[in-house]
Protein backbone atom coordinates (compact mmCIF):
# COMPACT_ATOMS: atom_id res chain seq x y z
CA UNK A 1 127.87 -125.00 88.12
CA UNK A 2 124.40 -125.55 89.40
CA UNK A 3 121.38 -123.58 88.82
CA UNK A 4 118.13 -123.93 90.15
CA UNK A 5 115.46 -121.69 88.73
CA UNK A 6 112.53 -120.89 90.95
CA UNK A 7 108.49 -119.48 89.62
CA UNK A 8 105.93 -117.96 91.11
CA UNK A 9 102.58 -118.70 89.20
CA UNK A 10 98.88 -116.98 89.71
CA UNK A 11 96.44 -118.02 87.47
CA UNK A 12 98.97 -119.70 84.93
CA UNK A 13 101.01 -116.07 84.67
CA UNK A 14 104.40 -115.52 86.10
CA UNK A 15 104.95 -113.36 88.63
CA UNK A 16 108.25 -113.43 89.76
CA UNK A 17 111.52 -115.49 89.01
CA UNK A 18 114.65 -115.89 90.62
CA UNK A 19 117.95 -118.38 89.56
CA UNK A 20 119.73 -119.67 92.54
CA UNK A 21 123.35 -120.54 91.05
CA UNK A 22 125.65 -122.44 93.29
CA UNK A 23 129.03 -123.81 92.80
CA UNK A 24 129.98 -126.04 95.54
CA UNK A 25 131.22 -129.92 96.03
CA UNK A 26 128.00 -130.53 98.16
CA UNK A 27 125.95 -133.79 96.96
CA UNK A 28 123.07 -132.73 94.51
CA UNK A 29 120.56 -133.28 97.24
CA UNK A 30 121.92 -130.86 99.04
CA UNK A 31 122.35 -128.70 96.69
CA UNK A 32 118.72 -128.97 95.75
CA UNK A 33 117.92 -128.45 99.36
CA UNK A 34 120.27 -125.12 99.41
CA UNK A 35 118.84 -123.57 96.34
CA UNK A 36 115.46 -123.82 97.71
CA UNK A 37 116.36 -121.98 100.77
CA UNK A 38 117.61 -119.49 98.46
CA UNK A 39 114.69 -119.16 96.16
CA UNK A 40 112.17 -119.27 99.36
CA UNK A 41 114.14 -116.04 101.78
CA UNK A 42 114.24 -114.36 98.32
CA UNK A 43 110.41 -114.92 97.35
CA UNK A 44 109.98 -115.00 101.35
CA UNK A 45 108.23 -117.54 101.47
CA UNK A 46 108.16 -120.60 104.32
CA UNK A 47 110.09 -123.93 103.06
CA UNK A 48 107.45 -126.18 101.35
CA UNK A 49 106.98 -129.49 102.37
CA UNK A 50 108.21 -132.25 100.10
CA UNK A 51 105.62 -134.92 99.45
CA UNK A 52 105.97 -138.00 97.59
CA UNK A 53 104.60 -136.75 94.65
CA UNK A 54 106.73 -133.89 94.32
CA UNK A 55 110.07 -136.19 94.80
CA UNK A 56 108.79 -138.77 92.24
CA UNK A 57 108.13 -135.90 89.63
CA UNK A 58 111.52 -134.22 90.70
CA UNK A 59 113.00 -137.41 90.13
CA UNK A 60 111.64 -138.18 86.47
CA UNK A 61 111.91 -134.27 85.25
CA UNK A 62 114.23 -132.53 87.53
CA UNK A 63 111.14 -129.86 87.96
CA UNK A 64 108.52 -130.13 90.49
CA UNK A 65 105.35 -127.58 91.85
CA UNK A 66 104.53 -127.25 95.24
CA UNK A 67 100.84 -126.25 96.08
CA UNK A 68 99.03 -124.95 98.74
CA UNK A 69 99.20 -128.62 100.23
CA UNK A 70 102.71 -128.10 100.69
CA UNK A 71 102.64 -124.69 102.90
CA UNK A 72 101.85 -124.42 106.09
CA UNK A 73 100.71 -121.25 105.92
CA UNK A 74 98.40 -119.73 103.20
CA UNK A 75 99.54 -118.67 100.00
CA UNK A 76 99.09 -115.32 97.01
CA UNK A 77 99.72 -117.77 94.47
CA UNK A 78 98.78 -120.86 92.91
CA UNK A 79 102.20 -123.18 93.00
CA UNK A 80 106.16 -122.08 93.32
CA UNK A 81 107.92 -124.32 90.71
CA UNK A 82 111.32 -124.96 90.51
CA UNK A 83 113.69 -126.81 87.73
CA UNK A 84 117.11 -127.57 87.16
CA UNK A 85 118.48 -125.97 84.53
CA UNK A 86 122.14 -126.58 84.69
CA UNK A 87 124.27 -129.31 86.60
């Protein structure tokens, strides 16, 4: 099974948390890609843009943040962060 967990912070509190679980025999990419659809029409919220520093720290931690330089449109919040927390 496959979990991605998904955080809304403000001012270093959490607001709001969701757990997108998935059990399919997609790649992990796409997986990744799936559960953040998930997380962003249940937050509704547009799909962030994925810079290079968020796939380099995705890459080393399996957890990244996306700011307000990855939203089009501007945000409530500080950063949505999402982790793996089961593979």
């Amino acid at each position: 099974m496959f979990r991605l967990w998904g955080k809304i912070f403000r001012n270093n509190h959490l607001l709001r948390d969701t757990v997108i679980c998935m059990e399919s025999d997609d790649t992990r990419t796409h997986k990744i890609f799936q559960a953040l659809d998930g997380i962003c029409y249940e937050f509704d919220l547009p799909k962030p843009i994925w810079l290079d520093a968020n796939v380099e720290e995705f890459k080393k931690h399996d957890k990244t943040r996306f700011r307000q330089d990855n939203f089009i449109e501007q945000l409530d919040f500080d950063y949505l962060e999402i982790q793996i927390i089961e593979e």
